[in-house]
Protein backbone atom coordinates (compact mmCIF):
# COMPACT_ATOMS: atom_id res chain seq x y z
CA UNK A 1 1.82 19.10 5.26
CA UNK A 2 -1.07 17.81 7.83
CA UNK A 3 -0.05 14.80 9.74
CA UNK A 4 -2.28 11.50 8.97
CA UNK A 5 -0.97 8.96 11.29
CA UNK A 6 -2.38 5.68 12.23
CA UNK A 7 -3.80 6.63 15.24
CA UNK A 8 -5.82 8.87 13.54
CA UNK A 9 -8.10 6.15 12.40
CA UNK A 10 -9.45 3.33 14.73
CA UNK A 11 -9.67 -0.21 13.68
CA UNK A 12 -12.63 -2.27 14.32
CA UNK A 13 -12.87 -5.62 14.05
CA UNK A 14 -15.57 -8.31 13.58
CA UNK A 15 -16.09 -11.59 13.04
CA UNK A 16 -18.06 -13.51 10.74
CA UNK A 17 -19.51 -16.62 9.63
CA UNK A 18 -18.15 -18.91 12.70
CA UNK A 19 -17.96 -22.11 12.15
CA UNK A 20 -16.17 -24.63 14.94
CA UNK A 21 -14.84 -27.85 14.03
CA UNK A 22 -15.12 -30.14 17.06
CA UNK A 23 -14.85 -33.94 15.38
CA UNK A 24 -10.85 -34.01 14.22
CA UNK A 25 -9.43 -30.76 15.69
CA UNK A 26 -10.82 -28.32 17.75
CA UNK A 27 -10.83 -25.40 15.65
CA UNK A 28 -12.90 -22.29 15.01
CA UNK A 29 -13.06 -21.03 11.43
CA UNK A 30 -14.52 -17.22 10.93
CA UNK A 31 -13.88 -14.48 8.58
CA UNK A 32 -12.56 -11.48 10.39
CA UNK A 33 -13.70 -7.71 8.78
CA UNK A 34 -11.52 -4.55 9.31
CA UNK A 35 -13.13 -1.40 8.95
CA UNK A 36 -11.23 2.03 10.04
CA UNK A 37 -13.35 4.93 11.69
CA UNK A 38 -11.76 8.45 11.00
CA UNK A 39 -10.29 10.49 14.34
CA UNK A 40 -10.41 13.96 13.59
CA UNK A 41 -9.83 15.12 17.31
CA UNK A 42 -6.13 12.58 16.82
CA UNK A 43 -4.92 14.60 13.22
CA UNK A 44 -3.91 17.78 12.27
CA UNK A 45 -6.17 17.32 8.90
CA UNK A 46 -9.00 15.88 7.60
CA UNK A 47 -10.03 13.16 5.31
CA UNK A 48 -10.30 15.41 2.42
CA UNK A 49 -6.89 16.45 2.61
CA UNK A 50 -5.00 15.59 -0.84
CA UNK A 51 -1.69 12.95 0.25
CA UNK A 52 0.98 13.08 -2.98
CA UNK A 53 3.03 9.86 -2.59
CA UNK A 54 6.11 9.40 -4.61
CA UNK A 55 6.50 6.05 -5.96
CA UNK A 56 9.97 5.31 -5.85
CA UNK A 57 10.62 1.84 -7.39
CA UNK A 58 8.95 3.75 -10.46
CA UNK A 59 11.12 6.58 -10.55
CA UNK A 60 14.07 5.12 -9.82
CA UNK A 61 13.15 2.05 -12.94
CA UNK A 62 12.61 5.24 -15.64
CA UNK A 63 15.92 6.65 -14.29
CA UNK A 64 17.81 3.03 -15.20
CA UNK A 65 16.05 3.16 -18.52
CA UNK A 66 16.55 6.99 -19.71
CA UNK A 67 20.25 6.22 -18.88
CA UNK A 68 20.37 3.04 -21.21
CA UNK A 69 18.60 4.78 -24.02
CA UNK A 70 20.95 7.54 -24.01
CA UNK A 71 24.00 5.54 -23.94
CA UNK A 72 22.33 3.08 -26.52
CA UNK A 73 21.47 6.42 -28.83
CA UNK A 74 24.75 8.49 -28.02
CA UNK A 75 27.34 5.33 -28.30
CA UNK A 76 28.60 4.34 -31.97
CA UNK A 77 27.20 0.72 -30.68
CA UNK A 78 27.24 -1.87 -34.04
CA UNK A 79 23.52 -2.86 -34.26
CA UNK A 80 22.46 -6.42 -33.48
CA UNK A 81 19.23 -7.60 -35.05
């Protein structure tokens, strides 16, 4: 597998729609926008490569519930309705 890391990518920032308060506090207001350039010369890979994360809260949830149903469907449990 490629490495992707963070520095791969470089953050910009910029600010937007400024707006100071000077009459109560003196306070600046602005939208800030993050946008990420791509490194190539920093990474092993390229942007096209295909990542395959594995999400574990959902595996690990269907796990919990196969092992109920088969101890619900395998146990001579009396049925409440």
């Amino acid at each position: 597998m490629n490495k992707l890391t963070f520095p791969s990518y470089r953050q910009k920032r910029k600010k937007t729609d400024i707006v100071t308060e000077t009459k109560e506090n003196d306070t600046v207001v602005y939208r800030e926008i993050y946008t990420y350039d791509f490194m190539p010369d920093m990474s092993n890979g390229d942007e096209t490569d295909m990542v395959t994360i594995l999400n574990i809260p959902y595996v690990v949830s269907q796990s919990i519930l196969l092992k109920i149903y088969e101890y619900i469907t395998t146990e001579k449990l009396p049925f409440i309705y």
